[in-house]
PDB file of N, CA and C in Angstrom:
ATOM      1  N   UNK A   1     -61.766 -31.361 164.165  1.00  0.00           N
ATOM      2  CA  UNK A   1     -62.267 -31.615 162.830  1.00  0.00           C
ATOM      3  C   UNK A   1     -63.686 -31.060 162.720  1.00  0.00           C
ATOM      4  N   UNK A   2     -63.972 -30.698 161.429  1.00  0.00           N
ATOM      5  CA  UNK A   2     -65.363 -29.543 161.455  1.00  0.00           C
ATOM      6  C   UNK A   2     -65.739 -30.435 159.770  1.00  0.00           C
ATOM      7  N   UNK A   3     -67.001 -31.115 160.026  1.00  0.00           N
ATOM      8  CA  UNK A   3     -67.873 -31.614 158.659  1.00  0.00           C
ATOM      9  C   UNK A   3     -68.720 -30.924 158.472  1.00  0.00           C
ATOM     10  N   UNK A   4     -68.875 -30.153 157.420  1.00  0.00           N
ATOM     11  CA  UNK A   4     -70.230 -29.179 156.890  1.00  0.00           C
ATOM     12  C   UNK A   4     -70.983 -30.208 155.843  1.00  0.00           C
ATOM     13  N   UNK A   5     -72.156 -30.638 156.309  1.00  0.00           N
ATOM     14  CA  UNK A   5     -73.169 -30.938 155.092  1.00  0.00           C
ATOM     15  C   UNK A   5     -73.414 -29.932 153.993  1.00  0.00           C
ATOM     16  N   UNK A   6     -72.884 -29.701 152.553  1.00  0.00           N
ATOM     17  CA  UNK A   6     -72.987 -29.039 151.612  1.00  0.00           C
ATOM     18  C   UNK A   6     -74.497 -28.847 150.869  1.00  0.00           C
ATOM     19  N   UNK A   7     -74.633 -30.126 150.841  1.00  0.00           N
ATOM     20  CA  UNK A   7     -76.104 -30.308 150.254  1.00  0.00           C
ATOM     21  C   UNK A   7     -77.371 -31.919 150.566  1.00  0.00           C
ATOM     22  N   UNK A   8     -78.449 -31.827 149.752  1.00  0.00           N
ATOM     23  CA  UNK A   8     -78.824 -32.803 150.338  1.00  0.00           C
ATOM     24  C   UNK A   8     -79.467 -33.185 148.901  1.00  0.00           C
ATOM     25  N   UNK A   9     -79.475 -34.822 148.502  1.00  0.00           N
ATOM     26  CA  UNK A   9     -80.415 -35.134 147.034  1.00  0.00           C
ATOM     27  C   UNK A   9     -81.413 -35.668 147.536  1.00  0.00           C
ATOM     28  N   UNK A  10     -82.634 -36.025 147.467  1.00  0.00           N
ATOM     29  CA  UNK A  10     -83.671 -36.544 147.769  1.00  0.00           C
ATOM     30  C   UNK A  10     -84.490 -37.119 147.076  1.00  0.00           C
ATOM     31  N   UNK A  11     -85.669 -38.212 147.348  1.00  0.00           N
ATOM     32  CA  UNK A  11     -86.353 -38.337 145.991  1.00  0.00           C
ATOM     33  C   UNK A  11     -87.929 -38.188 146.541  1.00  0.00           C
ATOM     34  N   UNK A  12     -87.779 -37.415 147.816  1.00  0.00           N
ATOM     35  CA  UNK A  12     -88.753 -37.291 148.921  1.00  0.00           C
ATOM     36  C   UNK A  12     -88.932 -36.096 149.422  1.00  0.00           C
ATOM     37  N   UNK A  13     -88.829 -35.065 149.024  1.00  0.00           N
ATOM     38  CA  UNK A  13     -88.939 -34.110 149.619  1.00  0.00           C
ATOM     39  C   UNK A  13     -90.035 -33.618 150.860  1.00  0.00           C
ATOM     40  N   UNK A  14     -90.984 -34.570 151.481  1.00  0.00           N
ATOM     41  CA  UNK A  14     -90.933 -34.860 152.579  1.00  0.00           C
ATOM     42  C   UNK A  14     -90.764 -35.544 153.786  1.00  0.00           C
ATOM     43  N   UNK A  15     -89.598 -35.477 153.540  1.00  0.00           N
ATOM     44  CA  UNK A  15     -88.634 -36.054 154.743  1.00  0.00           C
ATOM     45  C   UNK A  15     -87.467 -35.515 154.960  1.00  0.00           C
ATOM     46  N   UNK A  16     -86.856 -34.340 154.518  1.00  0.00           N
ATOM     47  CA  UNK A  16     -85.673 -33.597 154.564  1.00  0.00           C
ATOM     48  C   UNK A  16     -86.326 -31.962 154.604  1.00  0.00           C
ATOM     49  N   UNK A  17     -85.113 -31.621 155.347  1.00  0.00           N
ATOM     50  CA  UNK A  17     -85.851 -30.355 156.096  1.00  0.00           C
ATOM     51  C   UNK A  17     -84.313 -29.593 156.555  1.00  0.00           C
ATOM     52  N   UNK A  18     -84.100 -28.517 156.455  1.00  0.00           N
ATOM     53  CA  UNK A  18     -82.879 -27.635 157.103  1.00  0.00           C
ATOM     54  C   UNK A  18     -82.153 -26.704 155.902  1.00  0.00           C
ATOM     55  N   UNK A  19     -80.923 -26.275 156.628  1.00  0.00           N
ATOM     56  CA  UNK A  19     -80.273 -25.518 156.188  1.00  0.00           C
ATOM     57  C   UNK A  19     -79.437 -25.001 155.035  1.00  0.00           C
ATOM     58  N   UNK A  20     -79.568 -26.800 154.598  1.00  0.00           N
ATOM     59  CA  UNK A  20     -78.639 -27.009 153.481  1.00  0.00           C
ATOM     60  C   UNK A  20     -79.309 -27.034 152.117  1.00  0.00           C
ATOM     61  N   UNK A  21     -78.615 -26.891 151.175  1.00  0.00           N
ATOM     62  CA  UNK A  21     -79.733 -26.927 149.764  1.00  0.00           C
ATOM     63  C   UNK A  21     -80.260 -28.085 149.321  1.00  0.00           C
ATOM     64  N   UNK A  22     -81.175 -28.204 149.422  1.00  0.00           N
ATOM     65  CA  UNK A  22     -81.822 -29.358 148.803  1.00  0.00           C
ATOM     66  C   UNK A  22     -82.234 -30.115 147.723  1.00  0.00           C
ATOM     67  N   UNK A  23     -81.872 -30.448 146.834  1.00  0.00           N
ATOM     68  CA  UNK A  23     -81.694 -31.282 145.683  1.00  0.00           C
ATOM     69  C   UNK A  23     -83.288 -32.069 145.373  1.00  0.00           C
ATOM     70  N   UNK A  24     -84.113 -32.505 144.726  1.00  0.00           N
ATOM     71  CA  UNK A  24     -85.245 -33.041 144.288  1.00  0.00           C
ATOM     72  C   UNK A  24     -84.860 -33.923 143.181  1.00  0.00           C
ATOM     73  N   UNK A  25     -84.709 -35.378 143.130  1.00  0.00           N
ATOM     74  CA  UNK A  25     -84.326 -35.854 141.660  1.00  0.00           C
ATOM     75  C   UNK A  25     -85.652 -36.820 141.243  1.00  0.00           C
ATOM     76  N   UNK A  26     -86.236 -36.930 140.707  1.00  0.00           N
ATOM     77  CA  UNK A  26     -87.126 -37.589 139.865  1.00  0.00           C
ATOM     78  C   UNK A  26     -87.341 -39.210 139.988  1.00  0.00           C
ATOM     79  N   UNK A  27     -85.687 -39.653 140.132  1.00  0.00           N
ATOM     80  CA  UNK A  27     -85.344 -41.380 140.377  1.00  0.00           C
ATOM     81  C   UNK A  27     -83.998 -41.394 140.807  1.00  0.00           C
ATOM     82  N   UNK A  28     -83.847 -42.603 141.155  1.00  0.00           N
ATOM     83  CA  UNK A  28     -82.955 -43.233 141.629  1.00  0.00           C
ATOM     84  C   UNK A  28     -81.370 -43.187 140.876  1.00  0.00           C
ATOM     85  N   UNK A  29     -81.752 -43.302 139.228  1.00  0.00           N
ATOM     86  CA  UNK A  29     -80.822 -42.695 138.815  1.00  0.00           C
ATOM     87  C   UNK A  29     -80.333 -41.473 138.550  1.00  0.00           C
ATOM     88  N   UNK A  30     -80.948 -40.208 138.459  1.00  0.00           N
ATOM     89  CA  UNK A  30     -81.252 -38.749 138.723  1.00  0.00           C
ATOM     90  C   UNK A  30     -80.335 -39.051 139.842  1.00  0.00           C
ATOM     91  N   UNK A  31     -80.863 -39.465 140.877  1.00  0.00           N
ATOM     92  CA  UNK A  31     -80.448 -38.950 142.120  1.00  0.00           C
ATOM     93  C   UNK A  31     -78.794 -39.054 142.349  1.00  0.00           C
ATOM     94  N   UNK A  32     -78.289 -39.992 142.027  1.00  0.00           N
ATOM     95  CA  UNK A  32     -76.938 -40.518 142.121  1.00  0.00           C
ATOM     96  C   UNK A  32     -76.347 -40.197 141.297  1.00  0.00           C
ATOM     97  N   UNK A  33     -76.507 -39.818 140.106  1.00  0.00           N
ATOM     98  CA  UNK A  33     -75.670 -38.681 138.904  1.00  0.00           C
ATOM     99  C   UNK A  33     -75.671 -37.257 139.943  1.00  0.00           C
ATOM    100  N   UNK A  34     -76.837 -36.512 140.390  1.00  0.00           N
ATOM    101  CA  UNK A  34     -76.706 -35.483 140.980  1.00  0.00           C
ATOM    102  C   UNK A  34     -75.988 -35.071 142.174  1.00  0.00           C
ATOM    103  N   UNK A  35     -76.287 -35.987 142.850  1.00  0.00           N
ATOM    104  CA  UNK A  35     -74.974 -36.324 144.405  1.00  0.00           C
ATOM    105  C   UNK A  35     -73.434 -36.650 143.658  1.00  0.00           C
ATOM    106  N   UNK A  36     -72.813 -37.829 142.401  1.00  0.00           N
ATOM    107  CA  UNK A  36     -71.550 -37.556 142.517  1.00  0.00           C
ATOM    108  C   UNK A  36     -71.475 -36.468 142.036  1.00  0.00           C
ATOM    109  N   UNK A  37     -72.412 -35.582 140.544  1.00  0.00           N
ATOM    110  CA  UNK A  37     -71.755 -34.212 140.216  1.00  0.00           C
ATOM    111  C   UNK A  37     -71.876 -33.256 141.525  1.00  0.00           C
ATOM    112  N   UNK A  38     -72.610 -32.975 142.238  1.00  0.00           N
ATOM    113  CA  UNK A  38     -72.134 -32.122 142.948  1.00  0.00           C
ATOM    114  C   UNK A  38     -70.842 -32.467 144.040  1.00  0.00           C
ATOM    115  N   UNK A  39     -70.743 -33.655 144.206  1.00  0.00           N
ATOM    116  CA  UNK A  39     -69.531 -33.722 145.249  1.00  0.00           C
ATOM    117  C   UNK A  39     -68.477 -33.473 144.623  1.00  0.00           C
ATOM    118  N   UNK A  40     -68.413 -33.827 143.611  1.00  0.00           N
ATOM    119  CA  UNK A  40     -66.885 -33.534 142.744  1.00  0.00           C
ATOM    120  C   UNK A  40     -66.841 -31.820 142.435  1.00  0.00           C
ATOM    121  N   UNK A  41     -67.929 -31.137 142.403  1.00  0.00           N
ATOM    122  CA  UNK A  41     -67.379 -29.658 141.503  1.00  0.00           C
ATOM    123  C   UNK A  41     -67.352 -29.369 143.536  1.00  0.00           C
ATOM    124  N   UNK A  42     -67.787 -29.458 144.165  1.00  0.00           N
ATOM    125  CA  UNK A  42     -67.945 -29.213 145.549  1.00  0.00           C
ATOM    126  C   UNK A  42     -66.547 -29.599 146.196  1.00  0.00           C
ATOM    127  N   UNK A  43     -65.366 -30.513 146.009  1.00  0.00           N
ATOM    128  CA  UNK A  43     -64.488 -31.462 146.792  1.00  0.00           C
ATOM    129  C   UNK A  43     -65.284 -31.871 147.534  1.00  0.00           C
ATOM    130  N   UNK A  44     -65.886 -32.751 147.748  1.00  0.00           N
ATOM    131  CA  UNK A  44     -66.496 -33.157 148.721  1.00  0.00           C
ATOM    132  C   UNK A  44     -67.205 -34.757 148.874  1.00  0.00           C
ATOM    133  N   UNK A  45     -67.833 -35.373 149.379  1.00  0.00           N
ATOM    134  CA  UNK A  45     -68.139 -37.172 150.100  1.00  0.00           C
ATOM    135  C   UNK A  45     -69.411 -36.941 149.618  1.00  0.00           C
ATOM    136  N   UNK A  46     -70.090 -38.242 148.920  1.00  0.00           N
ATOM    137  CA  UNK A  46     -71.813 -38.325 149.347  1.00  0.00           C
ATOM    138  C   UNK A  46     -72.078 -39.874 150.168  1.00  0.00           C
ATOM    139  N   UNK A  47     -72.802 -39.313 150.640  1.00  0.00           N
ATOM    140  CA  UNK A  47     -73.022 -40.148 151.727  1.00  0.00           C
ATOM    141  C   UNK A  47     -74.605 -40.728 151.799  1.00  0.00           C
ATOM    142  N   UNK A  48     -75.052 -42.017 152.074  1.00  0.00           N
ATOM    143  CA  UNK A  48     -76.104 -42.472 151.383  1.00  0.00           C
ATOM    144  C   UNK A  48     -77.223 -43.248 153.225  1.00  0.00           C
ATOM    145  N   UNK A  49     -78.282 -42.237 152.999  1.00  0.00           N
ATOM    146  CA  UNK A  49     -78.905 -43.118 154.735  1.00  0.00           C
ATOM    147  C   UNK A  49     -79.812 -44.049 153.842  1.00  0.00           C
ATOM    148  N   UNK A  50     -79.844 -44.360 152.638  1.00  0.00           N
ATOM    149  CA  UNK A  50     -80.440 -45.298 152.550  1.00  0.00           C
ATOM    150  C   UNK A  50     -81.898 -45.569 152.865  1.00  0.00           C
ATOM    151  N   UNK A  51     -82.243 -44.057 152.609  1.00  0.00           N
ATOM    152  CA  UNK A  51     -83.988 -43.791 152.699  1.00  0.00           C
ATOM    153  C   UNK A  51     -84.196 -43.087 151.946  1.00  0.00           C
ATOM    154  N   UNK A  52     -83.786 -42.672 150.646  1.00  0.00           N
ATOM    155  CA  UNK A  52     -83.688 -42.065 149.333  1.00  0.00           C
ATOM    156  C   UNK A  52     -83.494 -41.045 149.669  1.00  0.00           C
ATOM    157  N   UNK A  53     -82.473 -40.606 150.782  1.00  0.00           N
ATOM    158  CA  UNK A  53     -81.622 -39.043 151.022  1.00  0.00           C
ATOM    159  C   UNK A  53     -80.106 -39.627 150.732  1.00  0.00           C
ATOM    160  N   UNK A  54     -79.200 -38.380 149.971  1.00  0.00           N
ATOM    161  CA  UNK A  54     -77.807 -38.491 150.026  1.00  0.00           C
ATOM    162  C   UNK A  54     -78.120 -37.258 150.483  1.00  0.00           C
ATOM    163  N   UNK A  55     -76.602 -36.928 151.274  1.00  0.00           N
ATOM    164  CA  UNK A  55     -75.994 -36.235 151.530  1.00  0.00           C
ATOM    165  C   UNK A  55     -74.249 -35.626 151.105  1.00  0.00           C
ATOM    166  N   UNK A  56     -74.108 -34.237 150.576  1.00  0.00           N
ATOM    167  CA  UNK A  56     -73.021 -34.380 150.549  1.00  0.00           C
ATOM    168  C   UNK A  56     -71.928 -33.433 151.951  1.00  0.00           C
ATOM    169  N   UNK A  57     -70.773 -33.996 152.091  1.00  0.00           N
ATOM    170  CA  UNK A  57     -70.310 -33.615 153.234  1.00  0.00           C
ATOM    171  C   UNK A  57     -69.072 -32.963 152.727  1.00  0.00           C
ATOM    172  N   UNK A  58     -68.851 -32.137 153.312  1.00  0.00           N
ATOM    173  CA  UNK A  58     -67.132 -31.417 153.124  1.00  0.00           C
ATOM    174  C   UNK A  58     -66.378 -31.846 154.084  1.00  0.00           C
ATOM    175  N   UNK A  59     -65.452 -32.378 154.503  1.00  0.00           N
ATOM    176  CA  UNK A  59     -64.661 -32.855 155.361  1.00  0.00           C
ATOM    177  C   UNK A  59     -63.322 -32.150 155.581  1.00  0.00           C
ATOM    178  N   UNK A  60     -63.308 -31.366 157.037  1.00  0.00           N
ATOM    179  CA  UNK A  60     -62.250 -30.497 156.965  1.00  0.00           C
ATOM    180  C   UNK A  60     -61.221 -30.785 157.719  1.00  0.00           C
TER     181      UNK A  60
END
């Protein structure tokens, strides 16, 4: 099984760092409109660490 992180939402942009595209949302609600629209046009999971980063994952 192979999980690609697609993207990342943040409301911190210092504390996220890498490869994947990175998302900037304004608030809390920003942020969670922007993580499910992209997981849905993406197929794909968001996934929440609960330090104002989502992540979305493709699951293959």
């Amino acid at each position: 099984m192979e999980n690609r992180i697609l993207a990342v939402v943040t409301l911190d942009m210092n504390i996220v760092a890498g490869g994947a595209p990175i998302f900037f949302a304004r608030n809390q609600e920003e942020q969670e409109k922007m993580a499910r629209y992209l997981a849905r046009t993406l197929d794909a999971m968001v996934h929440d660490l609960e330090n104002g980063v989502y992540f979305i994952v493709k699951h293959v």
